[in-house]
N, C-alpha and C. Protein backbone atom coordinates (compact mmCIF):
# COMPACT_ATOMS: atom_id res chain seq x y z
N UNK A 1 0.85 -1.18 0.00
CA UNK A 1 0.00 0.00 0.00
C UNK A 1 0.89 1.24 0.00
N UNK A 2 0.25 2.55 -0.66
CA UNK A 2 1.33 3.20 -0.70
C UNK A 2 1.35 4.05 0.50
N UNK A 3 2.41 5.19 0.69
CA UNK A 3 2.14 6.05 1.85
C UNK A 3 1.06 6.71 2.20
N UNK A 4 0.40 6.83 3.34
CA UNK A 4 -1.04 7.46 3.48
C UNK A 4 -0.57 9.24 3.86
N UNK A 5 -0.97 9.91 3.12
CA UNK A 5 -0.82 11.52 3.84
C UNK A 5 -1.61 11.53 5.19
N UNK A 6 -1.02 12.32 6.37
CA UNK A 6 -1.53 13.18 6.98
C UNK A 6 -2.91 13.71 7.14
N UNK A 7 -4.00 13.74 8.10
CA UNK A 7 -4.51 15.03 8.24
C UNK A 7 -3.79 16.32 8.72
N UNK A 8 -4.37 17.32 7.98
CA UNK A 8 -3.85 18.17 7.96
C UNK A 8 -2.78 18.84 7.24
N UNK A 9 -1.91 17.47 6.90
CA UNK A 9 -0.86 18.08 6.45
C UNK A 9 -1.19 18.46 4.38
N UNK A 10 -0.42 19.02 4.13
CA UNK A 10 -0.21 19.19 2.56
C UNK A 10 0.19 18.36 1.50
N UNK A 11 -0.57 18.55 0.40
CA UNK A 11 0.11 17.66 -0.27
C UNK A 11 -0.08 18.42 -1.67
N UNK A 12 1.04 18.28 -2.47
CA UNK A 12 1.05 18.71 -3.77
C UNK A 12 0.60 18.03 -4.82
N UNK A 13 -0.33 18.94 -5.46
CA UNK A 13 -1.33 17.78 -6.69
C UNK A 13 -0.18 18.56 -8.10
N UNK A 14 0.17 17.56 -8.62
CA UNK A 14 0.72 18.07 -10.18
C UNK A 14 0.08 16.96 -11.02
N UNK A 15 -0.40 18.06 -11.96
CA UNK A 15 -0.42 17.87 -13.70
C UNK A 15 0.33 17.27 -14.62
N UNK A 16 0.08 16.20 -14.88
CA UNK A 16 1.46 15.69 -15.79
C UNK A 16 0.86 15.43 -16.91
N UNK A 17 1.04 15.78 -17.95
CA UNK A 17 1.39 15.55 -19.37
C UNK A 17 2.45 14.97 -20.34
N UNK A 18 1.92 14.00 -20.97
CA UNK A 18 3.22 13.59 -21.35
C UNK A 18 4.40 13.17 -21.05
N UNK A 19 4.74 12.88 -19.61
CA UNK A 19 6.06 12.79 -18.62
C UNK A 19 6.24 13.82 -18.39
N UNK A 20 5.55 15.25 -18.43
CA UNK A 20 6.44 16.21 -17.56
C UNK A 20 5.56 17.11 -16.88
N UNK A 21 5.74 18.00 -15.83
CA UNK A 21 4.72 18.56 -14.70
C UNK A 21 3.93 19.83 -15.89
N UNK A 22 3.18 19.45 -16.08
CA UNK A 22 1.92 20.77 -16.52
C UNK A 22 1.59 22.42 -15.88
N UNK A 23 1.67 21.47 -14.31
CA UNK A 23 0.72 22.50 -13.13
C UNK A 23 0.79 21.98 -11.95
N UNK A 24 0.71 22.52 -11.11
CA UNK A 24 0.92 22.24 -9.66
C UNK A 24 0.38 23.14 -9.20
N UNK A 25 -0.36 22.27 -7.31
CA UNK A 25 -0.70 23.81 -6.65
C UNK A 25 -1.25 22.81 -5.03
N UNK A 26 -0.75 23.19 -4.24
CA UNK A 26 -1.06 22.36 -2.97
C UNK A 26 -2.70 22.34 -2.42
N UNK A 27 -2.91 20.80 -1.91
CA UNK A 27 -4.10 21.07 -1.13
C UNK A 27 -3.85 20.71 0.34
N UNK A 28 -4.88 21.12 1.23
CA UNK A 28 -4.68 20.13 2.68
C UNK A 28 -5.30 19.03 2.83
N UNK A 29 -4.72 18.01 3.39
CA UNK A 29 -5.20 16.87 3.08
C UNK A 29 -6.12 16.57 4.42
N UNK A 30 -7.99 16.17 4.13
CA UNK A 30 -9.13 15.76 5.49
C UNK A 30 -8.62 14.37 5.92
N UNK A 31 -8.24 13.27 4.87
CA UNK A 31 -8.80 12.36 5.49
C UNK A 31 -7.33 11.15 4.33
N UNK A 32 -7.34 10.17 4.73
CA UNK A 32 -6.31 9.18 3.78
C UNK A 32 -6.55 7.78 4.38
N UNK A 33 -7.23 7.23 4.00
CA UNK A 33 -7.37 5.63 4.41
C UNK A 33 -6.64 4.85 3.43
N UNK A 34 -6.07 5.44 2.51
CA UNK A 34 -4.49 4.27 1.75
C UNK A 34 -5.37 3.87 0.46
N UNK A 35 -7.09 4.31 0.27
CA UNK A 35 -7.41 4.02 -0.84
C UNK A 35 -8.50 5.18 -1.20
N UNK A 36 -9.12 6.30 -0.41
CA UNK A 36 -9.56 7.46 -0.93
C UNK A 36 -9.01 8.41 0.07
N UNK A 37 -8.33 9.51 -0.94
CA UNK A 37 -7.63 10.66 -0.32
C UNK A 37 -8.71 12.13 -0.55
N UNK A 38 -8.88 12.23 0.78
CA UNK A 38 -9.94 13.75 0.90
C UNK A 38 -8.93 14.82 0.96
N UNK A 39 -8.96 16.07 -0.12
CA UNK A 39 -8.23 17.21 0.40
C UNK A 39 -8.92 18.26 -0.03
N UNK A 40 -8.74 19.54 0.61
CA UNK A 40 -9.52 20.52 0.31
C UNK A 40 -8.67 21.65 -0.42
N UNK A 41 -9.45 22.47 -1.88
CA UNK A 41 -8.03 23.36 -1.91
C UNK A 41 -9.45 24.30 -1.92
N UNK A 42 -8.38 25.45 -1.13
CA UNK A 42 -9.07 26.63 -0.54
C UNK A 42 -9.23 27.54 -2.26
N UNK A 43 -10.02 28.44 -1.55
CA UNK A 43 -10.60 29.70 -2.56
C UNK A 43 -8.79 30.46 -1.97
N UNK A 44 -8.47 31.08 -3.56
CA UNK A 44 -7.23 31.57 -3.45
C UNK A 44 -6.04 30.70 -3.47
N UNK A 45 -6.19 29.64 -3.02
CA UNK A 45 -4.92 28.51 -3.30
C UNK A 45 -3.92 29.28 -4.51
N UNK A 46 -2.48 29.24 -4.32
CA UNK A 46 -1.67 29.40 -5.61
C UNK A 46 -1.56 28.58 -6.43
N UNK A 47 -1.37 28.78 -7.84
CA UNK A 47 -1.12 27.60 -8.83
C UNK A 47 -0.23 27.81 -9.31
N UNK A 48 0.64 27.26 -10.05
CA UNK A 48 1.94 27.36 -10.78
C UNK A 48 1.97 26.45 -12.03
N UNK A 49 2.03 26.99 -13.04
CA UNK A 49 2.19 26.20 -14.31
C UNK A 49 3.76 26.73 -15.60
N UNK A 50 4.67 25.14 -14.97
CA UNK A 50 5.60 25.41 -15.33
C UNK A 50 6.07 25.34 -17.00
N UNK A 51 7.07 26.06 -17.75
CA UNK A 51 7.26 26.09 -19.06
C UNK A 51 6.84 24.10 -19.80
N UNK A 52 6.02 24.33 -20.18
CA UNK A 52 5.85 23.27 -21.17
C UNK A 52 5.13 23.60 -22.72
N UNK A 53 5.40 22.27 -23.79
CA UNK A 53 5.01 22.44 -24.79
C UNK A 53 3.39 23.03 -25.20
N UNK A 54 2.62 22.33 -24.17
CA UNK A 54 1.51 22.54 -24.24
C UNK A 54 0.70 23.73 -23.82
N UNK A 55 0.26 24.58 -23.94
CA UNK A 55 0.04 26.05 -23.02
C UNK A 55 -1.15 25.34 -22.28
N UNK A 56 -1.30 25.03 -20.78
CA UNK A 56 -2.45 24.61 -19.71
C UNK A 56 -3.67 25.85 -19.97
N UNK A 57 -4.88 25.18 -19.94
CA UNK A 57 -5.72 25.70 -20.17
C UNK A 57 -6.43 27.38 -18.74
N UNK A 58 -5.56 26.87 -18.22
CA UNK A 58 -5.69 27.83 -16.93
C UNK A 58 -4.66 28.34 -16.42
N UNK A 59 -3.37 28.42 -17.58
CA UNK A 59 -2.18 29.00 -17.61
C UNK A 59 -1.98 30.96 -17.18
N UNK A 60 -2.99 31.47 -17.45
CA UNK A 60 -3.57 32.88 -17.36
C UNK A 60 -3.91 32.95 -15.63
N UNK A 61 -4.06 31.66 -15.06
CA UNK A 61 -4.51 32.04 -13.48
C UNK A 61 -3.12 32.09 -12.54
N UNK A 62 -3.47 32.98 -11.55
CA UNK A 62 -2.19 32.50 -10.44
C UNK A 62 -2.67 31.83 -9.31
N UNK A 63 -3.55 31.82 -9.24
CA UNK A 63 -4.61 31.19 -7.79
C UNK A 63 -5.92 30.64 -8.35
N UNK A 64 -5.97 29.64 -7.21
CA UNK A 64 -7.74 29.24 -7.83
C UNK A 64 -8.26 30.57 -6.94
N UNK A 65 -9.55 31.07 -7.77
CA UNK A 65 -10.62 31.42 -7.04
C UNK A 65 -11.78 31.61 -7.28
N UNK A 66 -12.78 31.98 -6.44
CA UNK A 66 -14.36 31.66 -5.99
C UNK A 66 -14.86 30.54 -5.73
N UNK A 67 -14.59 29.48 -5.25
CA UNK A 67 -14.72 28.07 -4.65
C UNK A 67 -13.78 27.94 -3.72
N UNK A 68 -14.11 26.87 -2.94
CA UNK A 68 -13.51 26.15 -2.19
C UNK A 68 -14.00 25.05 -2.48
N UNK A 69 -13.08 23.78 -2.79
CA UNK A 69 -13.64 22.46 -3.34
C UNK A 69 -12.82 21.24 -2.50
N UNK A 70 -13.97 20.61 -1.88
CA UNK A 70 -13.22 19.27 -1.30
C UNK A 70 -12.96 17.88 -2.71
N UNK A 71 -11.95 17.86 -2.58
CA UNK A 71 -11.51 16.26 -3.61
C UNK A 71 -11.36 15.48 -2.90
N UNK A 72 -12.02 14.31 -3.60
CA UNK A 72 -12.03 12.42 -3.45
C UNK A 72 -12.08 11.94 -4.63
N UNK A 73 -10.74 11.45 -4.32
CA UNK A 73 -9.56 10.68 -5.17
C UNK A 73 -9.71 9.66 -5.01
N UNK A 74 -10.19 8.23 -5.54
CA UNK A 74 -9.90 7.14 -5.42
C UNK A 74 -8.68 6.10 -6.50
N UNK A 75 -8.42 5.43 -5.17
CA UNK A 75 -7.36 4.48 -6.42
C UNK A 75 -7.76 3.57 -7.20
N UNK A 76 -6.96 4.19 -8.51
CA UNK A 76 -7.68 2.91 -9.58
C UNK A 76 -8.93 3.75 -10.27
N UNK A 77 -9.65 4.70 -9.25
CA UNK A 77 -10.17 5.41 -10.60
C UNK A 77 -9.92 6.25 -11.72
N UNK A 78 -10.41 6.20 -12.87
CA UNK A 78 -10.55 7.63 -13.86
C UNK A 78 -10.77 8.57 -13.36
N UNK A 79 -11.17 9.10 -12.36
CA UNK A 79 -11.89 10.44 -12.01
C UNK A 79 -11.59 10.45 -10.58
N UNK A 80 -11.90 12.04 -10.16
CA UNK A 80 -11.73 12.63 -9.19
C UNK A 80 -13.59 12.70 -9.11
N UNK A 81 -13.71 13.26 -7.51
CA UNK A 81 -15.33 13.70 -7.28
C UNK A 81 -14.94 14.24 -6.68
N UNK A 82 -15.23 16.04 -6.86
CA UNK A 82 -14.78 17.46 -6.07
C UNK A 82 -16.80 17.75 -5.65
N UNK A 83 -16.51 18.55 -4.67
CA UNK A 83 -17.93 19.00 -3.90
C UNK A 83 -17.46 20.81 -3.74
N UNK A 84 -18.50 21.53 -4.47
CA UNK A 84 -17.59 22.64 -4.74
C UNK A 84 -18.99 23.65 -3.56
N UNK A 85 -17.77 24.78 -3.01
CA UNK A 85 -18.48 25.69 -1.88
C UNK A 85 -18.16 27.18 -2.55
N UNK A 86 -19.63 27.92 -2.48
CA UNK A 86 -19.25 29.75 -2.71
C UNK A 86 -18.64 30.39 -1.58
N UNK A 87 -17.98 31.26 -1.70
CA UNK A 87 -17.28 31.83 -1.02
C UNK A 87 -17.48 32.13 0.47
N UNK A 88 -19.12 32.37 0.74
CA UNK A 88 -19.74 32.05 2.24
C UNK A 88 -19.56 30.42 2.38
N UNK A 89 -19.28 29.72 2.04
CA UNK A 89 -19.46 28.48 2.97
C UNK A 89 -20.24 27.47 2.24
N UNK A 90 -21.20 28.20 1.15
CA UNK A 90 -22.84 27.26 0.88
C UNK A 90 -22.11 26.46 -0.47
N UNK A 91 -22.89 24.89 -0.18
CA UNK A 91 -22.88 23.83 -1.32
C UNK A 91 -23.25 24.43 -2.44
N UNK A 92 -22.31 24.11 -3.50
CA UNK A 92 -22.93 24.95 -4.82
C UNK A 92 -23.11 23.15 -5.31
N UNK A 93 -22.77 22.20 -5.13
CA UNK A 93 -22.74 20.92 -6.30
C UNK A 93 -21.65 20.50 -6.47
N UNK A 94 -21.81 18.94 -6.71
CA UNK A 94 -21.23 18.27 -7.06
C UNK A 94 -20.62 18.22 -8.77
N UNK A 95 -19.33 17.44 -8.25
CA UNK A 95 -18.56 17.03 -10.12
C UNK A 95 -17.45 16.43 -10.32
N UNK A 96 -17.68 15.50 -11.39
CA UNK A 96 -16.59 14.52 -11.87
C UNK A 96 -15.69 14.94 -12.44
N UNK A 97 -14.31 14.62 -12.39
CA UNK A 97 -13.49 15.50 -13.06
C UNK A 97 -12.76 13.94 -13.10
N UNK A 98 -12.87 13.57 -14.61
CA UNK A 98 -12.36 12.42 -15.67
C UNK A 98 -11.05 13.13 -15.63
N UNK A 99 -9.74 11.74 -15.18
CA UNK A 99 -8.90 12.20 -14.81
C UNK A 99 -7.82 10.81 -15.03
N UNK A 100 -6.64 11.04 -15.27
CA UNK A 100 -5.82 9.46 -15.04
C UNK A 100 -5.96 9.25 -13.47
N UNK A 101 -6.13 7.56 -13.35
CA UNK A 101 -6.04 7.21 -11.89
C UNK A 101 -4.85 8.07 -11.04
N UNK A 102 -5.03 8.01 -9.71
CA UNK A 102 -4.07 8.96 -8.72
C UNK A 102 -3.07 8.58 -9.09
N UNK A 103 -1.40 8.47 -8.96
CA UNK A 103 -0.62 8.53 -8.29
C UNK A 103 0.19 9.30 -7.58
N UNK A 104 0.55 8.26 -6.09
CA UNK A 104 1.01 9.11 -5.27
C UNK A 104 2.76 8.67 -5.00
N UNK A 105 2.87 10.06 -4.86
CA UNK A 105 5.11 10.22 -5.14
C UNK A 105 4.98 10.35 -3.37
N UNK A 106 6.29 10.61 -3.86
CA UNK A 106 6.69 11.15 -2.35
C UNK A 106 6.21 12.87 -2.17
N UNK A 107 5.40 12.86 -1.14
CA UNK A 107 4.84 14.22 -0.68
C UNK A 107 3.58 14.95 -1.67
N UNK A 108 3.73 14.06 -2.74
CA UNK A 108 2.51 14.73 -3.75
C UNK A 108 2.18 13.44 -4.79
N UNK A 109 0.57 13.93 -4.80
CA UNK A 109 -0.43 12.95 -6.40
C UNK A 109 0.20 13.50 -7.74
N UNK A 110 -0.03 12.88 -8.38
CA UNK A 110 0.02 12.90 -10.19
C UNK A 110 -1.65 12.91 -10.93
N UNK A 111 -1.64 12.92 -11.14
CA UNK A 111 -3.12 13.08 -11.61
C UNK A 111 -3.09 13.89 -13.66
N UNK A 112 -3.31 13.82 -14.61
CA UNK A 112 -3.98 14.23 -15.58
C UNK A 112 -5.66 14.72 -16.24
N UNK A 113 -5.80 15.55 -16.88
CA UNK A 113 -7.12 15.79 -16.75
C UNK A 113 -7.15 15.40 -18.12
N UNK A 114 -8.86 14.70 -18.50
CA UNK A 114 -8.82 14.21 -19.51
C UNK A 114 -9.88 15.09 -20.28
N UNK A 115 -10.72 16.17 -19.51
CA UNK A 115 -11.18 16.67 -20.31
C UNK A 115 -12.85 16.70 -20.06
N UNK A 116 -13.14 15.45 -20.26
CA UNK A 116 -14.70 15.11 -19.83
C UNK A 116 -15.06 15.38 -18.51
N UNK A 117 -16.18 15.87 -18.29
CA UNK A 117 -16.72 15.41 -16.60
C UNK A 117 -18.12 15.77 -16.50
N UNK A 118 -18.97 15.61 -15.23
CA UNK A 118 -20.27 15.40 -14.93
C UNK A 118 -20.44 16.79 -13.91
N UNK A 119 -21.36 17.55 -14.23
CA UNK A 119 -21.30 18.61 -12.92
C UNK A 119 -23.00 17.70 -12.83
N UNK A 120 -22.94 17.82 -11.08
CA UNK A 120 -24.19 17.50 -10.28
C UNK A 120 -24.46 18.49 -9.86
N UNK A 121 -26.30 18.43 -9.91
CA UNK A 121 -26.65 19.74 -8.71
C UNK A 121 -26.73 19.48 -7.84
N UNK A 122 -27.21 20.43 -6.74
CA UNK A 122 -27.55 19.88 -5.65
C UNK A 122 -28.62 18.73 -5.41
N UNK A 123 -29.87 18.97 -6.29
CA UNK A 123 -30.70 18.09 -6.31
C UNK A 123 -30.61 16.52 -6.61
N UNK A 124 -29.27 16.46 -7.23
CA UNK A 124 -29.12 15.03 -7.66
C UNK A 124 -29.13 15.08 -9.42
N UNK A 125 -29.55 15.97 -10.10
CA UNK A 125 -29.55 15.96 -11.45
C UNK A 125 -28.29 16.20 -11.69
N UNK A 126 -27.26 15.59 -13.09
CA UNK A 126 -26.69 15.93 -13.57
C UNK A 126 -26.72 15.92 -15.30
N UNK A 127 -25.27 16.10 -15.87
CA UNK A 127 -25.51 16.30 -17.07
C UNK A 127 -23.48 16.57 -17.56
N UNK A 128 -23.27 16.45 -18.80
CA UNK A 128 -21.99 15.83 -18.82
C UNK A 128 -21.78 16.99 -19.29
N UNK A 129 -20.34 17.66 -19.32
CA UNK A 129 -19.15 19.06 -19.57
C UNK A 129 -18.26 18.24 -20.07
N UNK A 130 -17.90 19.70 -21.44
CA UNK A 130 -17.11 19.31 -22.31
C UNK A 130 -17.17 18.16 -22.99
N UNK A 131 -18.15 17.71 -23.12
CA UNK A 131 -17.96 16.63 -24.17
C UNK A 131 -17.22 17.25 -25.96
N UNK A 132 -17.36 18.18 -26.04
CA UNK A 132 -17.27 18.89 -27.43
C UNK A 132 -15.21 18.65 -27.26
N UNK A 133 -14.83 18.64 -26.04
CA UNK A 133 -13.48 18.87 -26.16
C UNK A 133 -12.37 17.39 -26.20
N UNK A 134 -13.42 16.32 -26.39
CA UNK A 134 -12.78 15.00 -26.92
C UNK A 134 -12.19 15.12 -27.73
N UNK A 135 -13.01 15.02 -28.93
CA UNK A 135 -12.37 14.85 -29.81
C UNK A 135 -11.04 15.43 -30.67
N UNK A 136 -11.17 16.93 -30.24
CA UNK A 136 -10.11 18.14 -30.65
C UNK A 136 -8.70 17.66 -29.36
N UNK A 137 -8.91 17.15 -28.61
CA UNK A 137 -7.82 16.58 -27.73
C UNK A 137 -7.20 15.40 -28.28
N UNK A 138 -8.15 14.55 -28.54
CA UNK A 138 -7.66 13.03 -29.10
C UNK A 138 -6.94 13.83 -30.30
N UNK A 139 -7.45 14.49 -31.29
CA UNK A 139 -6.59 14.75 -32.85
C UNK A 139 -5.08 15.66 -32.18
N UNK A 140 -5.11 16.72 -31.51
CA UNK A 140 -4.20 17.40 -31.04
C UNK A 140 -3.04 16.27 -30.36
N UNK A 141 -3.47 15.24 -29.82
CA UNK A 141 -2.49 14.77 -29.14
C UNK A 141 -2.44 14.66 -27.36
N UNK A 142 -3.34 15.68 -27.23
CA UNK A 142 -3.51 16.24 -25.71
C UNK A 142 -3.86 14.83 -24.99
N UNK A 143 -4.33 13.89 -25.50
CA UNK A 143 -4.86 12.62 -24.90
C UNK A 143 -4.70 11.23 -25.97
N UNK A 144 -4.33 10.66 -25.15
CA UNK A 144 -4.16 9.15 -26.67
C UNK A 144 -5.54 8.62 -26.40
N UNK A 145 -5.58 7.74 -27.72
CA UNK A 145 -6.67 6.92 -27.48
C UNK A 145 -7.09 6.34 -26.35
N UNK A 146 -5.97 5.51 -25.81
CA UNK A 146 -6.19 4.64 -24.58
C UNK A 146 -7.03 5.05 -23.65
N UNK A 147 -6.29 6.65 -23.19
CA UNK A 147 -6.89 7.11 -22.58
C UNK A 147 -8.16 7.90 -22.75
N UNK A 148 -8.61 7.93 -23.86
CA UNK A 148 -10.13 8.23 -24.73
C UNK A 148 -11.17 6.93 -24.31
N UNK A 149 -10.43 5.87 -24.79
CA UNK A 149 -10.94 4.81 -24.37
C UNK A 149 -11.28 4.11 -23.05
N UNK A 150 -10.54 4.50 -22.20
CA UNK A 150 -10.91 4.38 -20.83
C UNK A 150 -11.51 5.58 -19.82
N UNK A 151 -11.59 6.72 -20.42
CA UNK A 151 -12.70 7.77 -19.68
C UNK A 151 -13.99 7.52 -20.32
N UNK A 152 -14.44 6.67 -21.27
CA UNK A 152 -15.63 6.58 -21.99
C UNK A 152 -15.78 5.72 -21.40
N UNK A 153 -14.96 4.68 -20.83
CA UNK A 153 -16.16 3.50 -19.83
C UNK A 153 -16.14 3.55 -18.91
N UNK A 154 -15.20 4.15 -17.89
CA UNK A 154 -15.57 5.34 -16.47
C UNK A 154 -16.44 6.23 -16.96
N UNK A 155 -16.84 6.52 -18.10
CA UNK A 155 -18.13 7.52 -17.86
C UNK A 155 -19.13 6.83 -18.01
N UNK A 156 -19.21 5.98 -18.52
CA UNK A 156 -20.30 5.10 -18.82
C UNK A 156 -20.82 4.88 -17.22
N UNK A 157 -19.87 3.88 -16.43
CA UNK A 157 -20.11 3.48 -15.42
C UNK A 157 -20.44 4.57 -14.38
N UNK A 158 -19.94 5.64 -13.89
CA UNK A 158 -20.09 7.12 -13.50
C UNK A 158 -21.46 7.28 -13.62
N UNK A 159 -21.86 7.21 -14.59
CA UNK A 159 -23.50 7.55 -15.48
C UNK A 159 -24.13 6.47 -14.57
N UNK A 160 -24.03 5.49 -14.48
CA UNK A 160 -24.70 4.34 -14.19
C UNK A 160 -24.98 4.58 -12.37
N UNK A 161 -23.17 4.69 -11.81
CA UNK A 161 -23.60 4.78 -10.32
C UNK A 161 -24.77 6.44 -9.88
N UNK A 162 -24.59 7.15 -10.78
CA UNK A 162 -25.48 8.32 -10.71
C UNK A 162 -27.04 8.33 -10.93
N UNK A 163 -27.29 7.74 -12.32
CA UNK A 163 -28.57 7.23 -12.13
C UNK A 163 -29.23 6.39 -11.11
N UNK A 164 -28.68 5.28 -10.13
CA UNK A 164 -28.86 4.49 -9.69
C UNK A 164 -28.84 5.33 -8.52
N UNK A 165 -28.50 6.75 -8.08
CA UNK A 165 -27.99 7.33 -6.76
C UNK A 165 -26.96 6.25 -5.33
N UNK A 166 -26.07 5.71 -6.46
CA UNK A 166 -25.02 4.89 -5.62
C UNK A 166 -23.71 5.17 -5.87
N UNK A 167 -23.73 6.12 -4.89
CA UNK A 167 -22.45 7.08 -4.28
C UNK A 167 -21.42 6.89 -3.16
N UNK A 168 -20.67 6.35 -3.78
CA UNK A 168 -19.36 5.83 -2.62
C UNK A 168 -18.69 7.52 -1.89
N UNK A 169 -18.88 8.15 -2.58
CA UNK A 169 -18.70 9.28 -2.16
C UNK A 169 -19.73 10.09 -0.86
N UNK A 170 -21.08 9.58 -0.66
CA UNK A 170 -21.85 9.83 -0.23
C UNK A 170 -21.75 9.97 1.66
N UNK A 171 -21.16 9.41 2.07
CA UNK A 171 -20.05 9.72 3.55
C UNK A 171 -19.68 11.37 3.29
N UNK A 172 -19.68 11.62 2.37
CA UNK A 172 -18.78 13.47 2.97
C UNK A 172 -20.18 14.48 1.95
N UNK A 173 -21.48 13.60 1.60
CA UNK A 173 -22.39 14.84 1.80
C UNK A 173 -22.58 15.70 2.57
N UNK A 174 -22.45 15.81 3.81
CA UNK A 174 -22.59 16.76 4.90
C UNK A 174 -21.21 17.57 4.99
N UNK A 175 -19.95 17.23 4.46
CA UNK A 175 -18.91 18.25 4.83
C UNK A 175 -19.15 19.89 4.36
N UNK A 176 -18.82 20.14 4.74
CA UNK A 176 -18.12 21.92 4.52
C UNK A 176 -17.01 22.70 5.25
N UNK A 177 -16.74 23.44 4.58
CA UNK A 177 -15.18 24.38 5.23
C UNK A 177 -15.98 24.96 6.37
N UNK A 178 -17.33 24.95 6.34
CA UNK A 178 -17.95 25.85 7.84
C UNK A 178 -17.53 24.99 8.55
N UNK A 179 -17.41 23.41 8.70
CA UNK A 179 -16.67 22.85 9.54
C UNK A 179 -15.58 23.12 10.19
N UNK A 180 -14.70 23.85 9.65
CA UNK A 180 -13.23 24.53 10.25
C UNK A 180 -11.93 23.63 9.96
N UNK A 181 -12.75 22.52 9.03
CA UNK A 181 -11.50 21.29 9.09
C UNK A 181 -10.69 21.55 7.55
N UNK A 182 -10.48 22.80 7.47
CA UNK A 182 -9.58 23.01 5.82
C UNK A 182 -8.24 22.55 6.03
């Protein structure tokens, strides 16, 4: 099993593309049971996106902001499930963010974004983002097939545990940063 982070402590999420770092930007880490990692990155968090071939699509930002979003990371999945908060505190909704499975280095995840994902409302409805940006990724290069091919049946399945309202994620419906636990 690999190393479990800390509560509390930090951990650095980078972007990798291609073998080399994209983007980086720290979160604090809630929770690490060695197979879903909870971390929260605050409204304002810094980001850093270092010289690469590719220009990152959020290369123009220096900080995240207007959210605060808790991530659950599981191993072995395609995707991340972030729970995103407005700037007072309040649940804005849930969302999938289609992603290469975690890995975790020493002191920080690896993670890739593939592009696709699911925003949920609060109510439980969702509906899929960016689908239009598949295909112009797959031709560009930004994503190989493989990995085309395996966010289409994590979404498939995604789709499935959503319709069905069977949410492994469903343990941290009640969180929020009003909790004090960032």
């Amino acid at each position: 099993m690999a190393d479990r982070f800390a509560p509390g402590s930090s951990v650095r999420v980078r972007e990798v593309l291609h073998g080399a770092e994209w983007a980086w930007w720290d979160e604090r880490v809630l929770s690490d049971d060695g197979t879903v990692l909870a971390t929260v990155q605050a409204d304002g968090t810094p980001m850093s996106f270092p010289p690469h071939p590719v220009p990152h699509p959020w290369g123009h930002l220096d900080a995240w902001t207007g959210t605060t979003v808790l991530k659950l990371r599981r191993t072995g999945d395609w995707y991340s499930v972030w729970r995103f908060f407005d700037a007072d505190g309040a649940f804005v909704g849930w969302y999938v963010n289609f992603e290469t499975p975690v890995v975790r280095v020493d002191g920080a995840v690896e993670v890739n974004d593939l592009q696709l994902d699911i925003v949920v409302e609060p109510d439980g409805a969702w509906r899929w983002k960016d689908v239009q940006h598949l295909a112009p990724s797959l031709a560009s290069g930004r994503i190989s097939q493989g990995e085309l091919l395996a966010v289409l049946a994590e979404a498939e399945r995604v789709a499935d545990l959503l319709d069905r309202d069977d949410r492994w994620w469903a343990p941290w419906d009640d969180w929020s940063p009003r909790d004090g636990r960032i």
